[in-house]
C-alpha atoms as a PDB file:
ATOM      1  CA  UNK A   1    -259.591 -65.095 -82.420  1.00  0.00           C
ATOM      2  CA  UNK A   2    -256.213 -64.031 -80.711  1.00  0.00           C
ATOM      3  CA  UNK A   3    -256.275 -60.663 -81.675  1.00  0.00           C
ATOM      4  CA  UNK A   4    -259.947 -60.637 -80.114  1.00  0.00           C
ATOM      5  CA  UNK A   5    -258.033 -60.945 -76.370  1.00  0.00           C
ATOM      6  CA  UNK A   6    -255.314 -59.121 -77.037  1.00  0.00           C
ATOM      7  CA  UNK A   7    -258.035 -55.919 -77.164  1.00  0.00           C
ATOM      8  CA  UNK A   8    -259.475 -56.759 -74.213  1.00  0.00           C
ATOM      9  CA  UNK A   9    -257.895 -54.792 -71.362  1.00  0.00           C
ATOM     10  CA  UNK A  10    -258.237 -56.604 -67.736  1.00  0.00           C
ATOM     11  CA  UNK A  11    -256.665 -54.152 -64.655  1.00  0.00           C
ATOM     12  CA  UNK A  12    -257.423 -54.751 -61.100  1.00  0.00           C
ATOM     13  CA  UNK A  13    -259.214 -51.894 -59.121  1.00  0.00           C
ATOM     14  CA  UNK A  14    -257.938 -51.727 -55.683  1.00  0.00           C
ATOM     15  CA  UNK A  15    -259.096 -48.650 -53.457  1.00  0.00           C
ATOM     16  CA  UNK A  16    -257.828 -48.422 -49.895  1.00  0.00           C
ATOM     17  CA  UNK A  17    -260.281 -48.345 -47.105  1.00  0.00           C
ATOM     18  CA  UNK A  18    -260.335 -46.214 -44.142  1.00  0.00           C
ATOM     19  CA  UNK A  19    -260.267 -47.245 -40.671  1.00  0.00           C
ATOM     20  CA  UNK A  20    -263.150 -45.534 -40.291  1.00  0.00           C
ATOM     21  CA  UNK A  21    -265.005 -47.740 -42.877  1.00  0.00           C
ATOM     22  CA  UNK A  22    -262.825 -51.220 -41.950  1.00  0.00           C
ATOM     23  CA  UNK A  23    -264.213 -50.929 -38.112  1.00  0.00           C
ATOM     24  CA  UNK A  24    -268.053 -51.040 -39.622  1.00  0.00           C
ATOM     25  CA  UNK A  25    -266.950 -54.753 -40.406  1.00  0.00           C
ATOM     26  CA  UNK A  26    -267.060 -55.685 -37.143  1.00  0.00           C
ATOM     27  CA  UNK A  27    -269.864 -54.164 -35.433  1.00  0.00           C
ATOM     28  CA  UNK A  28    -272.485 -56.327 -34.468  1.00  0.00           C
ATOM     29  CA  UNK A  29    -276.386 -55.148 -34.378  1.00  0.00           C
ATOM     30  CA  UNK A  30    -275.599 -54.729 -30.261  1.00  0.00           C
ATOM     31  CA  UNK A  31    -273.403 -51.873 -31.424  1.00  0.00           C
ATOM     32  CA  UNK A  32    -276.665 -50.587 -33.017  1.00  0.00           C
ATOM     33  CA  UNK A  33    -279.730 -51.645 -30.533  1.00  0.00           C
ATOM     34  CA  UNK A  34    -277.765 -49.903 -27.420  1.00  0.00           C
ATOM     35  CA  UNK A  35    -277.521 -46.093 -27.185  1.00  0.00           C
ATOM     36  CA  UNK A  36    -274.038 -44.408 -28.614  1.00  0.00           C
ATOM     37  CA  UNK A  37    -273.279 -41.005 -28.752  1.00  0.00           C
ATOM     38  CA  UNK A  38    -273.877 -41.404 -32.280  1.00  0.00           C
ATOM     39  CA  UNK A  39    -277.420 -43.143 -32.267  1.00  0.00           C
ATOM     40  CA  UNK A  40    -280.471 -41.068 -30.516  1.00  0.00           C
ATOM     41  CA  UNK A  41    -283.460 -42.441 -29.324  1.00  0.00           C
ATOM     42  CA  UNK A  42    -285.461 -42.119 -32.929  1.00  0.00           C
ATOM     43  CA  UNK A  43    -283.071 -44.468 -34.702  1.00  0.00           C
ATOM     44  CA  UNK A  44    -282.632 -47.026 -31.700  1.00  0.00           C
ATOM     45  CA  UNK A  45    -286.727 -47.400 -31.858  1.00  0.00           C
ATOM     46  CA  UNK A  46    -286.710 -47.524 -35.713  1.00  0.00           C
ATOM     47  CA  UNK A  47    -284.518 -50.637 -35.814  1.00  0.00           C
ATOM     48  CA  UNK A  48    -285.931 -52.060 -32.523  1.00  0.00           C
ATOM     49  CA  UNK A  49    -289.406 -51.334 -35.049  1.00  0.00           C
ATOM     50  CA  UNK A  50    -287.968 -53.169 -38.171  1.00  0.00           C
ATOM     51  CA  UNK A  51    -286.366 -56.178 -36.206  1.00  0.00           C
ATOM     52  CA  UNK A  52    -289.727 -57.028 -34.436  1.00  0.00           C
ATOM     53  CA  UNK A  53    -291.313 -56.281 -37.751  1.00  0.00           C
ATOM     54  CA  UNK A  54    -289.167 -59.270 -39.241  1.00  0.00           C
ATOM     55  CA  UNK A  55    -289.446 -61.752 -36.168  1.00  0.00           C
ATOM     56  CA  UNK A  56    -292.982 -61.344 -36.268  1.00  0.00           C
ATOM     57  CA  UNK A  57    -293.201 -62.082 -40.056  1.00  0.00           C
ATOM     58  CA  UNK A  58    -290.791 -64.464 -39.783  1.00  0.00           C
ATOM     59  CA  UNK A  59    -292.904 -66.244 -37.192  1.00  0.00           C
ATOM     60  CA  UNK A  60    -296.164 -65.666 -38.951  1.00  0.00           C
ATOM     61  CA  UNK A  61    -295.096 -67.366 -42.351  1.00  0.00           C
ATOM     62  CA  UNK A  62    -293.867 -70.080 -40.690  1.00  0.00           C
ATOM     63  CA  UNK A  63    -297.189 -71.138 -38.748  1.00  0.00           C
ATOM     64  CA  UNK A  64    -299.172 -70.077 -41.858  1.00  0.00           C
ATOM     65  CA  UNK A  65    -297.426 -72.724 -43.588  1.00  0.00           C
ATOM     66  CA  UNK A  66    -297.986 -75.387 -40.704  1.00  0.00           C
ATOM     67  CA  UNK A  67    -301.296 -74.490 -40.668  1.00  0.00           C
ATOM     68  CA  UNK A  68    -301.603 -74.524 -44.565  1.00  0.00           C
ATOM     69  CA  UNK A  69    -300.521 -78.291 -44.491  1.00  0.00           C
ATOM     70  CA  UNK A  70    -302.706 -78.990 -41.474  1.00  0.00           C
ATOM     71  CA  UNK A  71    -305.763 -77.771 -42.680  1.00  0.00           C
ATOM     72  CA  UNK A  72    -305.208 -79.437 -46.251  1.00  0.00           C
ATOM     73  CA  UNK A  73    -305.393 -82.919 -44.327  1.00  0.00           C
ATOM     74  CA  UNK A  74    -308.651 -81.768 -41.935  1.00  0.00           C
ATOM     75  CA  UNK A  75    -310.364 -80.888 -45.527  1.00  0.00           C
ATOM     76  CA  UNK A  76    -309.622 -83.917 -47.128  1.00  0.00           C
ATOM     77  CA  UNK A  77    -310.984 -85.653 -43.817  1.00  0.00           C
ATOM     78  CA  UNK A  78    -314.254 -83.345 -44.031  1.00  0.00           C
ATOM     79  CA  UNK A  79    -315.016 -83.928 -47.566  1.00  0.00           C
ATOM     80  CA  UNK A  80    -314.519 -87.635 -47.218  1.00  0.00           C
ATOM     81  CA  UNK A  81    -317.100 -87.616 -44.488  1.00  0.00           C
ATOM     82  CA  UNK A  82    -319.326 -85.251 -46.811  1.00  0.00           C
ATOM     83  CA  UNK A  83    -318.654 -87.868 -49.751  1.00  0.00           C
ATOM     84  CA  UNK A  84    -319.889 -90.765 -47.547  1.00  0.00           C
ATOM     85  CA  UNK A  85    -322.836 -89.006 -45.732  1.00  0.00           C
ATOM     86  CA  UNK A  86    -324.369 -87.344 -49.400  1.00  0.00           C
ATOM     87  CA  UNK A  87    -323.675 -90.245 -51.630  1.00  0.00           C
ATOM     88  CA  UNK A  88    -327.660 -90.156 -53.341  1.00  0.00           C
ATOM     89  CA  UNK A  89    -326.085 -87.691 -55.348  1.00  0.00           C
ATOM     90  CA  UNK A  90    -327.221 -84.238 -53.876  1.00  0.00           C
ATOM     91  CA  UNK A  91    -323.491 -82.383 -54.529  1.00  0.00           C
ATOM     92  CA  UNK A  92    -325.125 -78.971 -54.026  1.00  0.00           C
ATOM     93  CA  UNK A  93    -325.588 -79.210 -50.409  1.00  0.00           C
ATOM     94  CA  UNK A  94    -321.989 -81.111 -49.773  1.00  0.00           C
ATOM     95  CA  UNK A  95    -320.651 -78.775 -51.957  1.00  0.00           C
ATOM     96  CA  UNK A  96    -322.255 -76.315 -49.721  1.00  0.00           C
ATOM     97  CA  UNK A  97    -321.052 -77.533 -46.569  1.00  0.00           C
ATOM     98  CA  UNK A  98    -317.413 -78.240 -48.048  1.00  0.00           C
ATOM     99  CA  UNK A  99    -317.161 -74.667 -48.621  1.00  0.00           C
ATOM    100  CA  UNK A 100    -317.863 -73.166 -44.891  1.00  0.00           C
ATOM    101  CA  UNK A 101    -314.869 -75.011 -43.202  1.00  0.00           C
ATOM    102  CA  UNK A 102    -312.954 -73.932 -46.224  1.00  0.00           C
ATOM    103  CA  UNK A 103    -313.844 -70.233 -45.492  1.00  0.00           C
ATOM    104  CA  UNK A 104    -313.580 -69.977 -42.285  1.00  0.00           C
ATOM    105  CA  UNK A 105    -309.859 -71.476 -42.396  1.00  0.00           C
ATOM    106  CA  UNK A 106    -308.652 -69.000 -45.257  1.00  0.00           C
ATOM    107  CA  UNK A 107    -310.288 -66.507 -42.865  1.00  0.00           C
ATOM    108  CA  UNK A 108    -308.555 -67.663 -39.674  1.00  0.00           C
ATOM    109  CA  UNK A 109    -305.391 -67.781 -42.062  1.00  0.00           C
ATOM    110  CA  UNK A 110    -305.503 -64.154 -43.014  1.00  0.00           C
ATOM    111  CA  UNK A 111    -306.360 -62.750 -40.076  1.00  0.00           C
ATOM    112  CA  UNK A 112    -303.197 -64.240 -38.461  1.00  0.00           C
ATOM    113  CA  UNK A 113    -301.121 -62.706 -40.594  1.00  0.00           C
ATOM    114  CA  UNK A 114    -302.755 -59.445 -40.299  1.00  0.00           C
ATOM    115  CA  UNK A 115    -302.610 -59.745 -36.428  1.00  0.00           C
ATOM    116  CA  UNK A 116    -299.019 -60.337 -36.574  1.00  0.00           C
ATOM    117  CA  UNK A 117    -298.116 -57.178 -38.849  1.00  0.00           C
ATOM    118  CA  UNK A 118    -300.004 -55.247 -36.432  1.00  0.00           C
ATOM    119  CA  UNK A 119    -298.481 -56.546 -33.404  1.00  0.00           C
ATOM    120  CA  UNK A 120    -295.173 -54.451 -34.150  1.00  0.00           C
ATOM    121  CA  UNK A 121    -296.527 -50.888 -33.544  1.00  0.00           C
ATOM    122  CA  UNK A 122    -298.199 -52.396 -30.662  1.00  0.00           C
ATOM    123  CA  UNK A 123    -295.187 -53.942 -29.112  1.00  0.00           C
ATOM    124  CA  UNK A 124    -293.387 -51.001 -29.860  1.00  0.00           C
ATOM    125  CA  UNK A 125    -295.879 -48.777 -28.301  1.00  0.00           C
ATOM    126  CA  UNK A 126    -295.946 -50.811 -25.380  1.00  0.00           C
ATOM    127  CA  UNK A 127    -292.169 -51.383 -24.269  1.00  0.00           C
ATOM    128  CA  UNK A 128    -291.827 -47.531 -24.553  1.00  0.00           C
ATOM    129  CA  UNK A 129    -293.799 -47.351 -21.947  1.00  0.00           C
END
């Protein structure tokens, strides 16, 4: 089993870094967001693009959660009211009416979500202006 480590050879790779490449470390995204003489006006609205691209989705999967946990306890609520009210045993129709609310909240969920992916190129569109 010694002979096993002794083969295995273990050297440390150290490369020296230029300045250039040791300054990136501490730029902050303000050193990207404002104009440079590096940076045109294409890349600034790019990243402005991709950072209200992640707010927003940020944002939107946050309240679609909330709203996932909130509508779970308003559907429990319905169909207890269903269960009371259609208690002879006609399930069709409760099962019927269970479903709309149900719908229409998945519905409401999506198009949330959808709203908020399409808000960047709006937003984007509209501060250019």
């Amino acid at each position: 089993m010694k002979a096993a480590r002794d083969l295995s050879v273990h050297r440390p790779l150290s490369v020296p870094m230029t300045s250039d490449l040791l300054a990136i470390e501490s730029r902050g995204p303000e050193f990207y967001t404002h104009r440079g003489p590096r940076t045109g006006d294409e890349n600034r609205t790019k990243l402005v693009r991709k950072l209200t691209g992640l707010r927003n989705g940020i944002e939107s999967e946050i309240h679609s959660r909330a709203s996932f946990a909130v509508s779970c306890l308003i559907l429990v609520m319905i169909g207890c009211a269903l269960g009371m009210m259609f208690k002879t045993g006609n399930y069709l129709s409760a099962f019927a009416l269970s479903v709309i609310p149900a719908l229409l909240t998945i519905c409401l969920m999506i198009t949330g979500q959808h709203v908020s992916e399409n808000s960047v190129a709006n937003s984007c569109r509209w501060a250019s202006d």
